[in-house]
Protein backbone atom coordinates (compact mmCIF):
# COMPACT_ATOMS: atom_id res chain seq x y z
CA UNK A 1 94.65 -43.71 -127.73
CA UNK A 2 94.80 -45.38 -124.12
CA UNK A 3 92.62 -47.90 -124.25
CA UNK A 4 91.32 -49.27 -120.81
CA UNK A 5 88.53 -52.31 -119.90
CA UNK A 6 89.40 -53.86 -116.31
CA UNK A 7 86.77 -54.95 -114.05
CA UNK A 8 88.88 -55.55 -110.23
CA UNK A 9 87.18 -56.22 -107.40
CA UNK A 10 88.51 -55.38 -103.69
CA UNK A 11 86.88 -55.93 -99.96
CA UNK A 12 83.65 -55.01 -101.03
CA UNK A 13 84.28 -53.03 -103.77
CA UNK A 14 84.09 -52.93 -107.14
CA UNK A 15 86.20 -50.77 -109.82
CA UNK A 16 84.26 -51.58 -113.81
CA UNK A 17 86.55 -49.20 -116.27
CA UNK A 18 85.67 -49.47 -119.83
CA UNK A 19 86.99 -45.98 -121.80
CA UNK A 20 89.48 -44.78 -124.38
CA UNK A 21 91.19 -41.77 -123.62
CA UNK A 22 93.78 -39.48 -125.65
CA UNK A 23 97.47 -40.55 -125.35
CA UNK A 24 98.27 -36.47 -125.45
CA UNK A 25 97.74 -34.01 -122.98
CA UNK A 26 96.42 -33.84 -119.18
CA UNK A 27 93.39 -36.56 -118.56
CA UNK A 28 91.96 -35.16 -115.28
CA UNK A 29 90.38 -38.59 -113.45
CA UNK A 30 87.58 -36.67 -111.63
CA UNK A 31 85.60 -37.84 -108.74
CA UNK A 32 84.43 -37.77 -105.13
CA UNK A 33 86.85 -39.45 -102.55
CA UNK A 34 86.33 -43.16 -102.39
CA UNK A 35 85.04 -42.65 -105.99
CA UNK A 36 87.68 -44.98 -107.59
CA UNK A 37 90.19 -42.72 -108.94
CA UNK A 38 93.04 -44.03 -107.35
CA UNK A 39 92.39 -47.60 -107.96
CA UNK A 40 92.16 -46.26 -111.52
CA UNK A 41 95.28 -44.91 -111.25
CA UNK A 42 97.14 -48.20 -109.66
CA UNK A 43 95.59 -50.66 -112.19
CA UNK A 44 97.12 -48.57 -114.91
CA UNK A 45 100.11 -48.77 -112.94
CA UNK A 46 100.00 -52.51 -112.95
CA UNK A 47 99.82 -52.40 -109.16
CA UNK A 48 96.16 -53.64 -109.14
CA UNK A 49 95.79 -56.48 -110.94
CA UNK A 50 92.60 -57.70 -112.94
CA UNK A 51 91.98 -60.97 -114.01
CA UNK A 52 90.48 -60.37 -117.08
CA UNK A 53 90.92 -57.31 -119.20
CA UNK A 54 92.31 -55.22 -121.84
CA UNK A 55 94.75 -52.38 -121.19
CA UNK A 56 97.13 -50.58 -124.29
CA UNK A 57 98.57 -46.91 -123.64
CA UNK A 58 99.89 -45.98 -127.38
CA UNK A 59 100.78 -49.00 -129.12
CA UNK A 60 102.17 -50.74 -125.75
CA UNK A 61 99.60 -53.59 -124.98
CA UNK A 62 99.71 -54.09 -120.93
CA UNK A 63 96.86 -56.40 -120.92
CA UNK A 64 95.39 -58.58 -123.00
CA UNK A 65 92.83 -61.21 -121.31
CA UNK A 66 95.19 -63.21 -118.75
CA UNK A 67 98.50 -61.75 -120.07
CA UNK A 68 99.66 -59.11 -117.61
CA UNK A 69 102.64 -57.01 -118.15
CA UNK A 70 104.13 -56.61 -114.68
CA UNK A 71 105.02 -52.91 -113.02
CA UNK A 72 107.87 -52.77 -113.65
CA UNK A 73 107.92 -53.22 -117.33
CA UNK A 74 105.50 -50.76 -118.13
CA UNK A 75 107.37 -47.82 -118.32
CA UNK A 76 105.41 -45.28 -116.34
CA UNK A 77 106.02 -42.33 -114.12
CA UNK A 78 104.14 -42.66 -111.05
CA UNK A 79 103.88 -39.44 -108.17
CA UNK A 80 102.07 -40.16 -104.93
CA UNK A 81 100.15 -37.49 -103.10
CA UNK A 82 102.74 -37.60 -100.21
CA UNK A 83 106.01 -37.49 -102.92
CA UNK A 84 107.47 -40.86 -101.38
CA UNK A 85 110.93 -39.15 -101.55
CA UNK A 86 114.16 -41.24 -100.14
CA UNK A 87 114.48 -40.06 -96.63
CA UNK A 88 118.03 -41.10 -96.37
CA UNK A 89 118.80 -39.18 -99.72
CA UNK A 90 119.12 -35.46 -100.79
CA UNK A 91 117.50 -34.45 -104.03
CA UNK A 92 120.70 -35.41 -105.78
CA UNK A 93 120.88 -38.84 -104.34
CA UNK A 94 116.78 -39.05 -104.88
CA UNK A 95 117.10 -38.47 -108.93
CA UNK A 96 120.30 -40.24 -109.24
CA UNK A 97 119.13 -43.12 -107.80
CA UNK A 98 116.58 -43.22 -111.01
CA UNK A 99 119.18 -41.83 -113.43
CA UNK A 100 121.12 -45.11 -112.58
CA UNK A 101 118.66 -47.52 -113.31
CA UNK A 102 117.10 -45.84 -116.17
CA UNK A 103 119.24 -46.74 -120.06
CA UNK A 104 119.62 -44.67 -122.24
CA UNK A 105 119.25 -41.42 -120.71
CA UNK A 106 121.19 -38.75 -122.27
CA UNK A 107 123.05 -35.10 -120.34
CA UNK A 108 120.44 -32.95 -122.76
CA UNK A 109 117.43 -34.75 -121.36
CA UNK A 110 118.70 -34.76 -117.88
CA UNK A 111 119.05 -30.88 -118.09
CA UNK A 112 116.32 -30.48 -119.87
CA UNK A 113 114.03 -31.91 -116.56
CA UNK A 114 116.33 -30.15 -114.04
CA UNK A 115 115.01 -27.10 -116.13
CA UNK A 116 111.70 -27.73 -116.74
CA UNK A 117 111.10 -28.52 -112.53
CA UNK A 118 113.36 -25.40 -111.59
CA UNK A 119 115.37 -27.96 -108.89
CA UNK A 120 119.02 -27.40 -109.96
CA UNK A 121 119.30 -25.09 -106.58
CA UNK A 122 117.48 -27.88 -104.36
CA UNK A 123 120.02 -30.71 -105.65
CA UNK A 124 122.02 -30.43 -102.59
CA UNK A 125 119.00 -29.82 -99.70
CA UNK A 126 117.91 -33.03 -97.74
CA UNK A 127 114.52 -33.85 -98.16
CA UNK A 128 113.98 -32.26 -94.80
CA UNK A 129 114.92 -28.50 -95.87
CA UNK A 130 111.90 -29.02 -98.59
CA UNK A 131 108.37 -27.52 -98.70
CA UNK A 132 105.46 -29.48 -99.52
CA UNK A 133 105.47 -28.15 -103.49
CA UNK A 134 109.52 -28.59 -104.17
CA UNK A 135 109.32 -32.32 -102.80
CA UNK A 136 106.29 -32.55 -105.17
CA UNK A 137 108.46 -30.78 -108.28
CA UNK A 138 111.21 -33.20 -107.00
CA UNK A 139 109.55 -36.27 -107.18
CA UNK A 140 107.81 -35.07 -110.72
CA UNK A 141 111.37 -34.76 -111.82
CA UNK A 142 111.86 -38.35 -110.66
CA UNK A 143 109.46 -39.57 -112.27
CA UNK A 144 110.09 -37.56 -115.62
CA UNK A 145 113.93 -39.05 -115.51
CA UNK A 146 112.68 -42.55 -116.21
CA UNK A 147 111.37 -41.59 -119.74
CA UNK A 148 108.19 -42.81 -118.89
CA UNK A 149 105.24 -43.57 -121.42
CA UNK A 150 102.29 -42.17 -119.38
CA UNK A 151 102.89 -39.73 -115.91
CA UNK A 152 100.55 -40.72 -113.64
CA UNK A 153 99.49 -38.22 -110.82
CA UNK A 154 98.08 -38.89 -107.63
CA UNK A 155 96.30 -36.04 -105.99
CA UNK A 156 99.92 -34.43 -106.08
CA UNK A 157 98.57 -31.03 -104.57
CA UNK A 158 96.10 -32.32 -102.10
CA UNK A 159 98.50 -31.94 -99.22
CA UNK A 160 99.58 -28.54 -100.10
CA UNK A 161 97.99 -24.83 -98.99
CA UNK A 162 96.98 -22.44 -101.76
CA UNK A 163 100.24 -20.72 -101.72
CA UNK A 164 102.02 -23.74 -102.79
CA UNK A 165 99.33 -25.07 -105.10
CA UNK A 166 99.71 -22.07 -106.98
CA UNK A 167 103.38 -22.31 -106.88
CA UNK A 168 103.56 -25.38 -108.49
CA UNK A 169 100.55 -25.31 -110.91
CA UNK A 170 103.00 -23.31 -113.48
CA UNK A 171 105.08 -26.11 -113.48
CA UNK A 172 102.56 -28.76 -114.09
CA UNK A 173 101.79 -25.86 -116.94
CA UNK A 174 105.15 -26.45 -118.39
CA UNK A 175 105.12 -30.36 -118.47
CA UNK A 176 101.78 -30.34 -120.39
CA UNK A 177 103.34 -27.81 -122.73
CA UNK A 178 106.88 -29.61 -123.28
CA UNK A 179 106.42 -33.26 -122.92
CA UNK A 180 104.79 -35.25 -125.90
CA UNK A 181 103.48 -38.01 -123.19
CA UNK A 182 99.90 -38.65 -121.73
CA UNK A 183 99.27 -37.79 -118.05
CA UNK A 184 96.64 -38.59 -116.11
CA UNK A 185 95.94 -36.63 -113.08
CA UNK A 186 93.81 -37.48 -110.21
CA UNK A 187 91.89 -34.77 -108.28
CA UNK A 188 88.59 -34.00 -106.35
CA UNK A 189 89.49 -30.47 -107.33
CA UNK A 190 87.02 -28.34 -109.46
CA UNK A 191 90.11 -25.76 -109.46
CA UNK A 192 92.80 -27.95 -110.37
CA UNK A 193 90.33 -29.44 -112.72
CA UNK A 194 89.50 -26.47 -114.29
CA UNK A 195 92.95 -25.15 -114.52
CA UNK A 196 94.84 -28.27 -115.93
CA UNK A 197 92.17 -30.37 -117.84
CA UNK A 198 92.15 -30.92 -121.95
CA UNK A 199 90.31 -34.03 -121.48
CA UNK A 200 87.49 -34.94 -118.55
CA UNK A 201 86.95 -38.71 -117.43
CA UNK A 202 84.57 -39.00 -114.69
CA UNK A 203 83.98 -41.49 -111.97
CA UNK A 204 81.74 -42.59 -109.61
CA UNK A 205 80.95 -45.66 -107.63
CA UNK A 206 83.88 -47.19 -109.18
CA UNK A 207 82.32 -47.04 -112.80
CA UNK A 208 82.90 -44.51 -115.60
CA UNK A 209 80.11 -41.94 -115.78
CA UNK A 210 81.49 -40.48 -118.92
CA UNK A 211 84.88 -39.17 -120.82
CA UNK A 212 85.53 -35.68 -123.09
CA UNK A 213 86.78 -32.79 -123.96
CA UNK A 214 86.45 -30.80 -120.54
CA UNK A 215 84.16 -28.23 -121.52
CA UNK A 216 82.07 -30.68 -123.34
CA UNK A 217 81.89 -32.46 -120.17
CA UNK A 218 81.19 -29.65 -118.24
CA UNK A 219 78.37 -28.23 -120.06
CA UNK A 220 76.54 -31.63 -121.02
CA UNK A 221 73.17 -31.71 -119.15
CA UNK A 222 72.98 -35.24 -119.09
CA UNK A 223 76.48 -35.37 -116.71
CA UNK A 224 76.36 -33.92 -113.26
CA UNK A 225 78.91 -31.72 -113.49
CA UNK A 226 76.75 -29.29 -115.77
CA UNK A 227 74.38 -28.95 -112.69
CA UNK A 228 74.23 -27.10 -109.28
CA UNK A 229 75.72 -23.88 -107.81
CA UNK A 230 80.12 -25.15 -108.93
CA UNK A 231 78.21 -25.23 -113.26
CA UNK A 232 80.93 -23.78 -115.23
CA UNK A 233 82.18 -23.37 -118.74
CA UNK A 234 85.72 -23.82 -119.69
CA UNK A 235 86.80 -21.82 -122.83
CA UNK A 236 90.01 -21.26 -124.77
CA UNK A 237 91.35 -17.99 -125.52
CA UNK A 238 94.58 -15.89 -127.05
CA UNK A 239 95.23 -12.52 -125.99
CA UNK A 240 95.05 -9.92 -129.06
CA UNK A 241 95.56 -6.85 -127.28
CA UNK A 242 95.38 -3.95 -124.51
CA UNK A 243 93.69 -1.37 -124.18
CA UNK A 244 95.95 0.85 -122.06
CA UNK A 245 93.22 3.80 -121.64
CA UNK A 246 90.86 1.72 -119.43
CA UNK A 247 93.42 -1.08 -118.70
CA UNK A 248 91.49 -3.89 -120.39
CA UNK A 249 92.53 -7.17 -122.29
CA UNK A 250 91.14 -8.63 -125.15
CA UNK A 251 90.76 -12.53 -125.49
CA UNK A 252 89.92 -13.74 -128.73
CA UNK A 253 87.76 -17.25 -128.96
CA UNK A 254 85.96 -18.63 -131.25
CA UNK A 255 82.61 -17.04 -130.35
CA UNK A 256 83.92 -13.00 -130.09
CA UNK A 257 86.33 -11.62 -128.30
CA UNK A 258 86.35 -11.28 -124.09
CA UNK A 259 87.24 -7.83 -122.54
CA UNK A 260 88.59 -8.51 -118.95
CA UNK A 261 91.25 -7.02 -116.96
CA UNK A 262 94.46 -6.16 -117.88
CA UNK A 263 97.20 -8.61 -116.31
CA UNK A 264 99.63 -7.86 -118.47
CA UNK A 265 99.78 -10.99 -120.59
CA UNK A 266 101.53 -10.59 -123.71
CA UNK A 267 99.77 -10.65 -127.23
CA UNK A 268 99.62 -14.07 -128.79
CA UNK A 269 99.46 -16.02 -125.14
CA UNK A 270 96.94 -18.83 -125.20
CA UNK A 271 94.81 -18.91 -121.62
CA UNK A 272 92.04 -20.60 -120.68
CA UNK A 273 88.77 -18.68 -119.15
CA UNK A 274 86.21 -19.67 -116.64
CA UNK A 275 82.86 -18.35 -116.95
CA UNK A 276 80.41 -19.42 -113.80
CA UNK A 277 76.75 -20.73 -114.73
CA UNK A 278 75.12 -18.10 -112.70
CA UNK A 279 77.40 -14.95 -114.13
CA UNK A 280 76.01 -15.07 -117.37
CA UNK A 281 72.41 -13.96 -117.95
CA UNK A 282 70.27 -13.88 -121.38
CA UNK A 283 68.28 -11.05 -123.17
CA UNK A 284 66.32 -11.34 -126.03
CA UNK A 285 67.59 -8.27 -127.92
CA UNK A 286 71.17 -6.69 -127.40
CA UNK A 287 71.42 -4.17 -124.81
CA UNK A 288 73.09 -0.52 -125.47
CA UNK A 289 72.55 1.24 -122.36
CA UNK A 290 74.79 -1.35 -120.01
CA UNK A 291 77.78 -1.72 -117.70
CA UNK A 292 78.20 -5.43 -118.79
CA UNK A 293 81.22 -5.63 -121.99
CA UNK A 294 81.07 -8.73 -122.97
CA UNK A 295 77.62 -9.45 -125.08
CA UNK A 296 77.43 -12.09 -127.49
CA UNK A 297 74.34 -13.59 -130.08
CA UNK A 298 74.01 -17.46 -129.21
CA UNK A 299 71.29 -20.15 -129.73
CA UNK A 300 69.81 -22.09 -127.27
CA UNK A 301 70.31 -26.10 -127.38
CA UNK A 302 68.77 -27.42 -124.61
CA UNK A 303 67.61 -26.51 -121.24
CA UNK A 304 67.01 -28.36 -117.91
CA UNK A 305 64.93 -27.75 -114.78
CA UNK A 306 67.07 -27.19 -111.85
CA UNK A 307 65.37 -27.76 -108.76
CA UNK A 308 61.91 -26.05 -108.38
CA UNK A 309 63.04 -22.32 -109.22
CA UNK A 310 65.66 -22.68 -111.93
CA UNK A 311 66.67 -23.57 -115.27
CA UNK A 312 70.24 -24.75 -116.70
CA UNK A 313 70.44 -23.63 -120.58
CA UNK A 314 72.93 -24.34 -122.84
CA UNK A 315 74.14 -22.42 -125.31
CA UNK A 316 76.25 -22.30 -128.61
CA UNK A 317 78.16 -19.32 -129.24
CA UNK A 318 79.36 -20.25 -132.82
CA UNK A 319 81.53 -22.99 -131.79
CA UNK A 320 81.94 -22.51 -128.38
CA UNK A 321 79.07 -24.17 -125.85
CA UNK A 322 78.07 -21.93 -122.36
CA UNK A 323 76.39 -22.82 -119.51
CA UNK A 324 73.79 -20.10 -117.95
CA UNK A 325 71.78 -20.61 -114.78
CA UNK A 326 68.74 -18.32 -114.73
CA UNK A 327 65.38 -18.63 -113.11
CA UNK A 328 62.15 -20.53 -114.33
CA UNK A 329 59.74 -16.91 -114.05
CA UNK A 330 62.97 -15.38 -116.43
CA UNK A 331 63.01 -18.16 -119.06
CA UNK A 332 58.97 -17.77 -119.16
CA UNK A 333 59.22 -14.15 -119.70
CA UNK A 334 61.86 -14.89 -122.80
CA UNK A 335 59.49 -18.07 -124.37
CA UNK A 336 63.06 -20.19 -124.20
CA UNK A 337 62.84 -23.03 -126.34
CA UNK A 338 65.56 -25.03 -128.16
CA UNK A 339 66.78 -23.12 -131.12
CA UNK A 340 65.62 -20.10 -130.03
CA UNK A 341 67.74 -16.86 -130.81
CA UNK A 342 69.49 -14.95 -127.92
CA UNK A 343 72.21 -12.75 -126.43
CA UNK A 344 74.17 -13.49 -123.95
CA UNK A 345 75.48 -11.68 -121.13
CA UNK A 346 78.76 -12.33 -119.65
CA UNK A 347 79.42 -10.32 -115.82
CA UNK A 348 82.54 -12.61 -115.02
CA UNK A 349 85.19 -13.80 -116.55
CA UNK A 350 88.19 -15.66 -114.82
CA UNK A 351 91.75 -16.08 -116.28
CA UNK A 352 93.18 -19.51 -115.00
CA UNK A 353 96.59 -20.03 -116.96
């Protein structure tokens, strides 16, 4: 586990972070801008300093009361949101300055982040003759090459359009699939949240709201993400086959099995689905005579009031937990009540990796 509990104040304001986190995967840091995320993200890098607290990523102690390992010592791979890239260097000079100071790096490991980051053809460009996502992908690749404990991003795609956002999302794809090491990515993105997330830790007002599994996260009525028009539910899936008459998929999860779209995916591929609050309606019997595919029995474990016309419900489907938004008259008309037997109905389903 990382374990974290730092209180550091600056002008005015206050950061108070008390959580444990997994030491695998992608930790999304999620918040509104001024939220704290970054100042997260620099105290773990030792570049904030707190007078008092506890820090340990793995079995690495950083802090322990007044005993503060400095920066440098920490082993961590650190990417700004504007790359920070040596001007004076090409890409070659840019990773070789790392590969220089870093012992113990070996040729296979060297190739293997050349591969991973796609940059073998960019090692001879000037940072100049880069777009915004290969400087990103080049300073990753930094990062990677000093066999860092934790890869810490900063907002790495917040300067780049949609085109190269989605050019470099596969990449970030790869990392989380290849690499054994924790990363913890900062974003104000529900997309990149959505899309990269295992694990959710949410800030606000420079304090911790909350940490999770991302769809537990998502769907908990007690945390605001669960709430408002941008509700969504976050659900794992493996493709089990095509159905080349209609050109439909099917996406096995633990609840059923999704029919969406055909896009080609091969059998076996693991993808994650998003499935919007206000796509998914409820009936109390299952319906026959519809256009709508995807139909599945659930339970009802709690419900909210939102605002003076709605009502957020959440749902278990087996193991997996949905969101639906649906209005007050329509949750009358069904006697909702915790426990209570349903089906739900599923209009939309998007594919994100």
């Amino acid at each position: 586990m990382i374990e974290c509990k730092i209180k550091i104040h600056l002008d005015g304001f206050i950061l108070h972070a008390n959580f444990s986190i997994p030491d695998r995967g992608i930790t999304v840091v999620f918040g509104a801008s001024g939220s704290g995320k970054t100042t997260l993200l620099r105290a773990i890098a030792g570049l904030e300093k707190s007078d008092d607290g506890y820090l340990k990523v793995g079995d690495s102690v950083w802090q322990n009361g007044k005993n503060f390992l400095a920066t440098h010592k920490r082993q961590i791979g650190y990417v700004f949101q504007d790359a920070a890239l040596f001007e004076h260097l090409d890409v070659k000079g840019n990773l070789g300055y790392v590969i220089k100071r870093t012992t113990g790096l070996k040729e296979d490991f060297i190739e293997s982040i050349f591969n991973l980051l796609d940059i073998k053809a960019l090692l001879n460009r000037t940072t100049s003759q880069l777009s915004g996502g290969e400087r990103q992908r080049v300073a990753i690749a930094r990062a990677l090459l000093t066999h860092p404990k934790i890869l810490l991003l900063g907002e790495p795609l917040s300067a780049l359009d949609l085109k190269r956002k989605n050019e470099i999302l596969p990449y970030l794809d790869s990392i989380h699939n290849d690499l054994e090491i924790p990363i913890l990515y900062v974003t104000h993105s529900h997309d990149e949240m959505s899309r990269l997330a295992d694990h959710l830790l949410l800030i606000e007002d420079g304090n911790i709201m909350g940490n999770g599994p991302v769809n537990d996260m998502l769907t908990r009525l007690d945390m605001p993400l669960s709430h408002g028009g941008d509700a969504v539910s976050i659900i794992k899936a493996k493709v089990m086959g095509h159905d080349t008459k209609f050109n439909l998929m099917h996406l096995e999860f633990s609840g059923g099995q999704f029919v969406v779209s055909d896009n080609d995916l091969p059998v076996q591929t693991k993808v994650r689905v998003r499935v919007a609050a206000r796509d998914v309606s409820l009936t109390k019997s299952k319906q026959v005579d519809t256009s709508i595919l995807n139909i599945f029995p659930a339970i009802v474990q709690e419900m909210v009031t939102e605002g003076e016309a709605q009502v957020m419900v959440r749902l278990e489907i087996k193991e997996t937990i949905l969101l639906a938004c649906i209005t007050r008259k329509s949750s009358s008309k069904l006697g909702l009540e915790k426990g209570k037997e349903v089906f739900v109905q599923v209009k939309s389903v998007a594919i994100l990796s």
